[in-house]
N, C-alpha and C. Protein backbone atom coordinates (compact mmCIF):
# COMPACT_ATOMS: atom_id res chain seq x y z
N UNK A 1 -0.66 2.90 9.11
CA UNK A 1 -0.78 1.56 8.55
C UNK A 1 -0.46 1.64 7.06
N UNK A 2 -0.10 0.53 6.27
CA UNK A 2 0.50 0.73 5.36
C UNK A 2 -0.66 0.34 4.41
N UNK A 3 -0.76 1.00 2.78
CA UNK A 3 -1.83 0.33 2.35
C UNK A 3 -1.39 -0.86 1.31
N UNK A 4 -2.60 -2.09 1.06
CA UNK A 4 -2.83 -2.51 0.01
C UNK A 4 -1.72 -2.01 -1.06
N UNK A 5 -1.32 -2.92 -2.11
CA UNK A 5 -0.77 -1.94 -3.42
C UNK A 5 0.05 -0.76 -3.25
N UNK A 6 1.05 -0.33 -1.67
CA UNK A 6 1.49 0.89 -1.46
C UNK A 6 2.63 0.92 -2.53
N UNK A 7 3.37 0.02 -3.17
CA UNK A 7 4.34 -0.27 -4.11
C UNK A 7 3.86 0.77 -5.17
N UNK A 8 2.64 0.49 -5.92
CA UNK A 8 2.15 0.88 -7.01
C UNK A 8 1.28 2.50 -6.34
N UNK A 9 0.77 2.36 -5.74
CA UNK A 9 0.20 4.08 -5.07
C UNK A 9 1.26 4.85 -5.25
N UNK A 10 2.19 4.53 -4.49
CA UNK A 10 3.38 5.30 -4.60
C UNK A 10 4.32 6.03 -5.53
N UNK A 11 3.97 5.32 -6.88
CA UNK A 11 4.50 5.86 -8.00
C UNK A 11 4.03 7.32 -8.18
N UNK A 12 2.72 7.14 -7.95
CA UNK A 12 2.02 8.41 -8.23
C UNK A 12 2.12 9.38 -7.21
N UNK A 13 2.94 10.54 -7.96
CA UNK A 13 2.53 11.96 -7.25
C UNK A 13 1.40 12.52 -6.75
N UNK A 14 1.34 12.55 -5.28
CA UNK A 14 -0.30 13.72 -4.33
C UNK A 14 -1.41 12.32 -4.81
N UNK A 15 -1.10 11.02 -4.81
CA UNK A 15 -2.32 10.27 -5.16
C UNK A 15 -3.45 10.30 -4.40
N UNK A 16 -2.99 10.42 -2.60
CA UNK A 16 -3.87 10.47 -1.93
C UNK A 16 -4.21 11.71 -1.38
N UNK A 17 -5.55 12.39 -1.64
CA UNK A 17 -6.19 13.45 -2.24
C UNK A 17 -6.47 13.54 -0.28
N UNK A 18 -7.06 15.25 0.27
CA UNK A 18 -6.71 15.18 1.66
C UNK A 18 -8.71 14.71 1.82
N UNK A 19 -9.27 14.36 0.89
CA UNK A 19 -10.68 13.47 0.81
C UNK A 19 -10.60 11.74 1.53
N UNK A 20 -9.45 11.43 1.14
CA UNK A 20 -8.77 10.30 1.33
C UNK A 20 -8.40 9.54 3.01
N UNK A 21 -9.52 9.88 3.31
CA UNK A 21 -9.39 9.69 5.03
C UNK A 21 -9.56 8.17 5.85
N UNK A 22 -9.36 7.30 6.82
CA UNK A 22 -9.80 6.33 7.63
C UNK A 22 -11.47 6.65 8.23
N UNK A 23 -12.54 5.98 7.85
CA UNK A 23 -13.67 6.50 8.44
C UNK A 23 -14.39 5.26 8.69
N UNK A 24 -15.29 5.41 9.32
CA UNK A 24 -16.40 4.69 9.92
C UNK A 24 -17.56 4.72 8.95
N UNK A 25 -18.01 3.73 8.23
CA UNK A 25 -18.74 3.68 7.49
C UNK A 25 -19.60 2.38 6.72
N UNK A 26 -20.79 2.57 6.61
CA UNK A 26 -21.29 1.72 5.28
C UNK A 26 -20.90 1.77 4.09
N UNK A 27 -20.75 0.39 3.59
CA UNK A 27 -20.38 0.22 1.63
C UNK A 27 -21.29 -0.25 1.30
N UNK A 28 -21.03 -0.29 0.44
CA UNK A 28 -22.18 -1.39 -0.86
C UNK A 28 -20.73 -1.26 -1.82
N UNK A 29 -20.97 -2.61 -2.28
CA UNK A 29 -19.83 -3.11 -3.37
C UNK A 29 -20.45 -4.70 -3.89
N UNK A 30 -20.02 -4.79 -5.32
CA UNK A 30 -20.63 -5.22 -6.54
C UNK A 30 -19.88 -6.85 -6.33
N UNK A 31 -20.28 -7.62 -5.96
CA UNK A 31 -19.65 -9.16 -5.75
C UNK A 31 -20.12 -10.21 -6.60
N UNK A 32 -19.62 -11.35 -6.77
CA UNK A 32 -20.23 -12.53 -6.88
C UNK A 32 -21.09 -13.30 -6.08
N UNK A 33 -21.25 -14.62 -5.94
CA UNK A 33 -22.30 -15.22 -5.21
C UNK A 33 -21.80 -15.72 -4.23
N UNK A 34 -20.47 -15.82 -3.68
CA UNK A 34 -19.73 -16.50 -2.93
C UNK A 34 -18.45 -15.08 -2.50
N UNK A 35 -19.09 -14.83 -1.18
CA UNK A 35 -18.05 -13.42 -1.09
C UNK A 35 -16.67 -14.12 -0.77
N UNK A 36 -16.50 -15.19 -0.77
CA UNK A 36 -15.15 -15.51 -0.74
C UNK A 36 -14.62 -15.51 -2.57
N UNK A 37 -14.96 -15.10 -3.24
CA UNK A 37 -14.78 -14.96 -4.88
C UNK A 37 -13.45 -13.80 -4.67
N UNK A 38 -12.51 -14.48 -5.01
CA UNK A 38 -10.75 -13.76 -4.94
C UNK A 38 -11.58 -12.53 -6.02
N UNK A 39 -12.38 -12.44 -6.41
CA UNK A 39 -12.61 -11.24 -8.00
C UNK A 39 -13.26 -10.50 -6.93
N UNK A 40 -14.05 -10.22 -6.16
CA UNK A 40 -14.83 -9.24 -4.71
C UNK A 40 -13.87 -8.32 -4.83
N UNK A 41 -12.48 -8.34 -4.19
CA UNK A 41 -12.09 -7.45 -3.67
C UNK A 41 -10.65 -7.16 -4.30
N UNK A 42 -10.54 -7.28 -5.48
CA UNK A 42 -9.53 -6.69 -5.98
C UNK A 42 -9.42 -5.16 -6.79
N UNK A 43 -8.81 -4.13 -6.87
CA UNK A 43 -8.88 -2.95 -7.91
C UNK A 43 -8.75 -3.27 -9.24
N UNK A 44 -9.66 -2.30 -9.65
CA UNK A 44 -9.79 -2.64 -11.37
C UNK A 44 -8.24 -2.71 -12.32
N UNK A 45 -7.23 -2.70 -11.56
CA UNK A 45 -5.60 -2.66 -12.36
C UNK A 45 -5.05 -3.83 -12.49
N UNK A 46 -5.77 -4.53 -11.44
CA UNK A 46 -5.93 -6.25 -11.68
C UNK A 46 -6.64 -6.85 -11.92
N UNK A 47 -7.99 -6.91 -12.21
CA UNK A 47 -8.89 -7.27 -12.89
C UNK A 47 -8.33 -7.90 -14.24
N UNK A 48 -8.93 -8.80 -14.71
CA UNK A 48 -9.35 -9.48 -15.77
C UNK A 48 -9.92 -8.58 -17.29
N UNK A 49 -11.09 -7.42 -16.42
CA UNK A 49 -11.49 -6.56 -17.05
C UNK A 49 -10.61 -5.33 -18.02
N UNK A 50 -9.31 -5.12 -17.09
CA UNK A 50 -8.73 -4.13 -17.51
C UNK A 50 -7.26 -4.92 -18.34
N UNK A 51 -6.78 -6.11 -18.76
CA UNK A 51 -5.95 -6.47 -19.03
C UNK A 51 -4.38 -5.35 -18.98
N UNK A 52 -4.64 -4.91 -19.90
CA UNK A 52 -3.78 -4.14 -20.58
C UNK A 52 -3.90 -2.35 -20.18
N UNK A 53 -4.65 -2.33 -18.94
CA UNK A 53 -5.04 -0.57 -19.16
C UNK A 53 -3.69 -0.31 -18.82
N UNK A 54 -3.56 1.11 -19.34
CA UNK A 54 -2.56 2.21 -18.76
C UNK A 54 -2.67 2.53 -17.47
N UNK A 55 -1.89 2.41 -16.56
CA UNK A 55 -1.91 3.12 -15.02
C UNK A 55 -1.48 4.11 -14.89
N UNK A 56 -2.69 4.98 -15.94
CA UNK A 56 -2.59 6.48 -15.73
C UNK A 56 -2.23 7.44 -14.18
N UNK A 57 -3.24 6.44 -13.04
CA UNK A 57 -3.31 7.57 -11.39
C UNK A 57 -3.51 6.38 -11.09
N UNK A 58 -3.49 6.83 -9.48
CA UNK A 58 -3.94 5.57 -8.38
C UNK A 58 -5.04 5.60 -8.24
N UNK A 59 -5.92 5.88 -8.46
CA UNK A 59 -7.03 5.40 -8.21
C UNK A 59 -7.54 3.83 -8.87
N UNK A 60 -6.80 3.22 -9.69
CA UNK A 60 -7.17 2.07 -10.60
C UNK A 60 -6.82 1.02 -9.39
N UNK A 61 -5.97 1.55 -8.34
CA UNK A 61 -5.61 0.54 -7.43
C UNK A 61 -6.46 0.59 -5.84
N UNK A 62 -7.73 1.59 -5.93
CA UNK A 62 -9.19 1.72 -5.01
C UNK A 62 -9.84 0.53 -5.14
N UNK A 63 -11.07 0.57 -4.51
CA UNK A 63 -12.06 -0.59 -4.80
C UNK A 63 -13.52 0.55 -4.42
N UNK A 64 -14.21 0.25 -5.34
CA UNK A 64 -15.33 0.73 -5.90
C UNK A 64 -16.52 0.58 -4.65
N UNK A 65 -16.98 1.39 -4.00
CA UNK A 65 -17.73 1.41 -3.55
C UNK A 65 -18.91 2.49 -3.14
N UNK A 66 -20.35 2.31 -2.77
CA UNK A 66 -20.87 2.99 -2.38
C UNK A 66 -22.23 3.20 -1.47
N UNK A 67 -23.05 4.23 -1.35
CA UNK A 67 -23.14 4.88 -0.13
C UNK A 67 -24.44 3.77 0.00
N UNK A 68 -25.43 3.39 -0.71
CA UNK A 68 -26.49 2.84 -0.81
C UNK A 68 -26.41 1.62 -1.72
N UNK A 69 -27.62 0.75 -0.86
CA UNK A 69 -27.66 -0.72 -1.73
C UNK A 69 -28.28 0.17 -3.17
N UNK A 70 -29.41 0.56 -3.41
CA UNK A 70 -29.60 1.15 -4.33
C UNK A 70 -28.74 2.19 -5.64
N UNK A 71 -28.19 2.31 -5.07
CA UNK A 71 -26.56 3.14 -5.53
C UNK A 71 -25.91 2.04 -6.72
N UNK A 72 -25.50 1.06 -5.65
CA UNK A 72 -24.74 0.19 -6.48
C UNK A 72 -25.63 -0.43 -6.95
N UNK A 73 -26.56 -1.05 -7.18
CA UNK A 73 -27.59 -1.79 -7.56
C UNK A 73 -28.27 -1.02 -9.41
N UNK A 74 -28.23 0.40 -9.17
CA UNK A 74 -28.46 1.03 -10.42
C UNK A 74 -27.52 1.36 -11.13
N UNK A 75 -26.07 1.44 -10.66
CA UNK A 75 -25.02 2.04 -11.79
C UNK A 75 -24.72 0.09 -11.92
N UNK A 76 -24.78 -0.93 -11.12
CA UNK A 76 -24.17 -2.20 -12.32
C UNK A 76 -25.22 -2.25 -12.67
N UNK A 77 -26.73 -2.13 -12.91
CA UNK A 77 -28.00 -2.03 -14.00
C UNK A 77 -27.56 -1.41 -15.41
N UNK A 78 -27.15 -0.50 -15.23
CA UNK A 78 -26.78 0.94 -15.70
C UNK A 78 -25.74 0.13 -16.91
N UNK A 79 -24.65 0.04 -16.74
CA UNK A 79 -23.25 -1.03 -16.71
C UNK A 79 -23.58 -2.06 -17.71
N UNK A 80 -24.31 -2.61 -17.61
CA UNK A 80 -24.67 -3.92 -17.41
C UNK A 80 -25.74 -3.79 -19.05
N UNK A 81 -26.18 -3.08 -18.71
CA UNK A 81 -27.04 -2.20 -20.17
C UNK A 81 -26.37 -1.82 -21.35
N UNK A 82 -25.32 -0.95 -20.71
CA UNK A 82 -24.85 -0.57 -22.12
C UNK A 82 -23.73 -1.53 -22.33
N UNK A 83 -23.41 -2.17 -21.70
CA UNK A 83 -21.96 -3.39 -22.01
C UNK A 83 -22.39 -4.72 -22.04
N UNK A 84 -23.29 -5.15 -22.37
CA UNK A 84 -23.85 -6.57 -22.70
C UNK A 84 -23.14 -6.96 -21.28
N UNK A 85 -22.54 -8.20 -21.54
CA UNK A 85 -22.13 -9.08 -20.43
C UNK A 85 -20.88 -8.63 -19.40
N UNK A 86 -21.00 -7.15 -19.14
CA UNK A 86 -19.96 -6.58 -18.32
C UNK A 86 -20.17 -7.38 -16.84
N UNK A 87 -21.15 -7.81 -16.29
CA UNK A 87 -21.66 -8.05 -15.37
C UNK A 87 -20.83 -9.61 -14.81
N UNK A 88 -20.57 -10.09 -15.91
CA UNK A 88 -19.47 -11.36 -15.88
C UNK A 88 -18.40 -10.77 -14.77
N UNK A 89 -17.79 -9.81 -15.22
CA UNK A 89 -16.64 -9.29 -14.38
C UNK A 89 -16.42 -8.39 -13.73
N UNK A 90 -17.75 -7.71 -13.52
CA UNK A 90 -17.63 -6.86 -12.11
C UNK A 90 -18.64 -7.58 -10.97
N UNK A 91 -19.43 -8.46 -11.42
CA UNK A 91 -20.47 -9.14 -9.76
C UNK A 91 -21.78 -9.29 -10.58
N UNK A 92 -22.59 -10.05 -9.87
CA UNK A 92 -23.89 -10.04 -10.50
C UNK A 92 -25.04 -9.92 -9.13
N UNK A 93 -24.05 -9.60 -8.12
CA UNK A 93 -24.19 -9.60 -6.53
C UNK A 93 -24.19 -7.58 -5.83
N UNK A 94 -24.83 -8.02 -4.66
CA UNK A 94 -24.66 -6.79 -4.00
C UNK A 94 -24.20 -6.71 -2.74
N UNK A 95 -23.06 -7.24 -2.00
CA UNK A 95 -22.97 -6.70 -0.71
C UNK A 95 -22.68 -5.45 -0.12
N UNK A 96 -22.95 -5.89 1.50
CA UNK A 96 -23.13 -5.02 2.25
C UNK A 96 -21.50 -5.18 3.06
N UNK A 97 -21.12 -4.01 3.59
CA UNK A 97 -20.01 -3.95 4.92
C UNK A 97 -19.68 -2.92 5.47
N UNK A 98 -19.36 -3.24 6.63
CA UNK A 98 -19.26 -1.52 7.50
C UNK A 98 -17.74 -1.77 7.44
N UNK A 99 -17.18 -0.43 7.28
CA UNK A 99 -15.49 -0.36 6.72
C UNK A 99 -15.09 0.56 8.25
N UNK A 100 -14.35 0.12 8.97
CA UNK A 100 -13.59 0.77 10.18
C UNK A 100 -12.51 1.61 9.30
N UNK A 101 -12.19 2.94 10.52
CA UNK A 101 -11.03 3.40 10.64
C UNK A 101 -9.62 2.61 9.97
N UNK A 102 -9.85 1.22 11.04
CA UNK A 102 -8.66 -0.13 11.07
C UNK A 102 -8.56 -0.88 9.52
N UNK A 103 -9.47 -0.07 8.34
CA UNK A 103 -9.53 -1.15 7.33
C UNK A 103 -9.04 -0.55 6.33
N UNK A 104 -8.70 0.81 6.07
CA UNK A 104 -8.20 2.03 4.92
C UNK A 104 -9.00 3.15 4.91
N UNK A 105 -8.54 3.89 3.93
CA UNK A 105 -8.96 4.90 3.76
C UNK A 105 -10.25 5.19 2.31
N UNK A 106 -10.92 5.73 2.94
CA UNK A 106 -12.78 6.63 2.01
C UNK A 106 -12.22 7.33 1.12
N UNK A 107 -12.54 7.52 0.08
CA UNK A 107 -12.70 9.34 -0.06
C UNK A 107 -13.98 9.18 0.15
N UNK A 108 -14.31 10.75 -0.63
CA UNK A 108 -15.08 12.00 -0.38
C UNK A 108 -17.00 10.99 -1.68
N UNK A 109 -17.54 10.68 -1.18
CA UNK A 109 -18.21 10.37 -1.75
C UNK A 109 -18.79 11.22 -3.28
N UNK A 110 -19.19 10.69 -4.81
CA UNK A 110 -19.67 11.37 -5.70
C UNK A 110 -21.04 11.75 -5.62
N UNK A 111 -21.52 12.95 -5.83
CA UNK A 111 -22.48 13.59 -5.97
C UNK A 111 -22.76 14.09 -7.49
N UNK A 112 -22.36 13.66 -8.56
CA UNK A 112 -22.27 13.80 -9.85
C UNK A 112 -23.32 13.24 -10.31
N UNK A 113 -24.35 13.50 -10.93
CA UNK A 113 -24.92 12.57 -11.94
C UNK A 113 -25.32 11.21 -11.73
N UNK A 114 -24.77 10.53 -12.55
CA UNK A 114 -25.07 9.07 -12.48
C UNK A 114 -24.28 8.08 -12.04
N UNK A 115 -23.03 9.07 -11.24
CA UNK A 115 -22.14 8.71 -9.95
C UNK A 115 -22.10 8.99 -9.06
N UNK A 116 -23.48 9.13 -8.63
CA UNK A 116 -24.25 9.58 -7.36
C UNK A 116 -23.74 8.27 -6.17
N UNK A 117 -23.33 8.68 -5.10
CA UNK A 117 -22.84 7.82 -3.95
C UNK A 117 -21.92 7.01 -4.09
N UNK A 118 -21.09 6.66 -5.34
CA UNK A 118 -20.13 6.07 -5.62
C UNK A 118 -18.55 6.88 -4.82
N UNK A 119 -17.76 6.29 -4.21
CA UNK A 119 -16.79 6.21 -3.91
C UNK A 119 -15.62 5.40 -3.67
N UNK A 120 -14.41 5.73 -3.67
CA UNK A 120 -12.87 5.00 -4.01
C UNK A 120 -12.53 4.67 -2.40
N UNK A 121 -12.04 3.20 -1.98
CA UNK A 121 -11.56 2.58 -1.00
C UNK A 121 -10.40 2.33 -1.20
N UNK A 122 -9.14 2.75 -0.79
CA UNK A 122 -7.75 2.55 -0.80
C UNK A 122 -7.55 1.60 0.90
N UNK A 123 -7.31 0.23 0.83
CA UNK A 123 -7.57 -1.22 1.51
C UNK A 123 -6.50 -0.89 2.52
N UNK A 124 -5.90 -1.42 3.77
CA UNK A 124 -5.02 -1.20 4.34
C UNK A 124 -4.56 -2.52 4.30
N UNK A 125 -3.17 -3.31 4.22
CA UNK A 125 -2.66 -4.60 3.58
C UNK A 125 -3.13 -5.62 4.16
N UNK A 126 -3.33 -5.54 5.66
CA UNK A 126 -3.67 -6.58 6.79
C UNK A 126 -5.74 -6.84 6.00
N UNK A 127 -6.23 -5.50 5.39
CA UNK A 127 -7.63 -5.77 5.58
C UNK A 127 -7.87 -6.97 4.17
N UNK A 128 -8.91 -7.59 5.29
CA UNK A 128 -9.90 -9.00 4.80
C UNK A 128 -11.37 -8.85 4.45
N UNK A 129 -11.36 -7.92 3.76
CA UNK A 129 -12.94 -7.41 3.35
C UNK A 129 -14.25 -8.85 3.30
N UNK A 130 -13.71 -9.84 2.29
CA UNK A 130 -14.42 -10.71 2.39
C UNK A 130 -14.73 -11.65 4.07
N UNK A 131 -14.35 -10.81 4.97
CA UNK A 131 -14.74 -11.32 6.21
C UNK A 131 -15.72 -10.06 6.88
N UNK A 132 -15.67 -8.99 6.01
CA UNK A 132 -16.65 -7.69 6.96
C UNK A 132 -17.56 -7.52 5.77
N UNK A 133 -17.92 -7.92 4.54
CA UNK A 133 -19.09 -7.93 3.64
C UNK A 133 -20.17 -9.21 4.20
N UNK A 134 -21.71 -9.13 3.50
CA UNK A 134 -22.31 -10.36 3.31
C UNK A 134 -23.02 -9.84 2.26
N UNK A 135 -23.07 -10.84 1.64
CA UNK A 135 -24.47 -10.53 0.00
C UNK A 135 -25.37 -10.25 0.81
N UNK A 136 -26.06 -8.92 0.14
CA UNK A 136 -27.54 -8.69 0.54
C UNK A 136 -28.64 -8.89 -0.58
N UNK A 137 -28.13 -8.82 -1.97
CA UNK A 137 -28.97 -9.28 -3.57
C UNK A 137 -28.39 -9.42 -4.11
N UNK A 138 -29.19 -10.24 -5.17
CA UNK A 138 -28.46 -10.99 -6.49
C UNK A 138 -29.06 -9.54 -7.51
N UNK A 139 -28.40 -8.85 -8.18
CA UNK A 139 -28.74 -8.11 -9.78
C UNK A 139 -29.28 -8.62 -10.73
N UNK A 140 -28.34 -9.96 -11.16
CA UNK A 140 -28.20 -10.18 -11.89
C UNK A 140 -28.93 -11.97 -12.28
N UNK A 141 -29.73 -12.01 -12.49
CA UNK A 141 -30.90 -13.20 -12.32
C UNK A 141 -30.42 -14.51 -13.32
N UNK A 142 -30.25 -15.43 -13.28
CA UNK A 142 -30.10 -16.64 -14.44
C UNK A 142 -31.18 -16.56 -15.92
N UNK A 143 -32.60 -15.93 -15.77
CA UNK A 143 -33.02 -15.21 -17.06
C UNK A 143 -32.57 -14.14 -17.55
N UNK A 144 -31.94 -13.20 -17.16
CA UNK A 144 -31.60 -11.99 -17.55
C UNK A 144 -30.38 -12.01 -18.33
N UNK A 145 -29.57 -13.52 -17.64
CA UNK A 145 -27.99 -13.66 -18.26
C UNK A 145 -28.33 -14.31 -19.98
N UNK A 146 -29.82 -15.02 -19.52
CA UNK A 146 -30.06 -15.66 -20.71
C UNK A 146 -30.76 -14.59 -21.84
N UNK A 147 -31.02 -13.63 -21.67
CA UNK A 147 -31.66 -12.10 -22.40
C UNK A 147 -30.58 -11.83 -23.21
N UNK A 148 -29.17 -11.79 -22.07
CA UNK A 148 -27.78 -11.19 -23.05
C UNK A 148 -27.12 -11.66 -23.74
N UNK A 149 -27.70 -13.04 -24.14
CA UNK A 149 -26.64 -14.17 -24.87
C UNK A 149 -26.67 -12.94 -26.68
């Protein structure tokens, strides 16, 4: 199956690492309040966030996900802390979705530090994520937004 962004993957030499597999699995990934929000499921190379980055590797063209609601729930805390209002443009949300074989390829989950359970989703073109997520929490509270003014 062909992926998502294969135009732009492709530039890059060995992008997809042999971690880089089709699997059966739970996500957690960082949304808005409305998982139909076009900002859910795009890679950070299109983002809003990254205007102007360099597309150093492919990975800028993944989607961020990981192993536990708690996982993602403490690194956008985390995020969200040291970048004042980063939270604008990565989710203020937490869903949930089980990712088939049929939807792309995993890697190898992080065991690092304070990128504990975080891992890279390379999308397959046909996949509709915002139809296999649902919000399971809000992060990010209407007092808390008012804390960061």
């Amino acid at each position: 199956m062909k992926l998502k962004y294969a135009d732009f993957i492709n530039q890059f030499n060995n992008c997809l690492t042999a971690d880089c597999i089709p699997q059966n699995r739970d996500a957690f990934r960082w949304t808005f309040d409305q998982i139909t929000d076009e900002r859910n499921f795009i890679p950070r190379y299109f983002s809003p966030l990254y205007p102007d980055h360099k597309k150093i590797d492919c990975i800028g063209y993944a989607l961020s996900m990981f192993d536990t609601e708690e996982q993602a729930t403490a690194m956008l805390n985390m995020l969200s802390r040291d970048r004042g209002r980063i939270f604008n443009k990565l989710g203020t949300h937490i869903a949930k979705g089980k990712l088939t074989i049929y939807d792309g390829l995993s890697g190898e989950s992080s065991r690092a530090g304070n990128n504990h359970g975080h891992f890279s989703f390379f999308a397959y073109e046909n996949t509709d994520l915002s139809k296999k997520f649902m919000i399971t929490k809000q992060i990010i509270t209407s007092s808390w937004k008012n804390l960061m003014v």
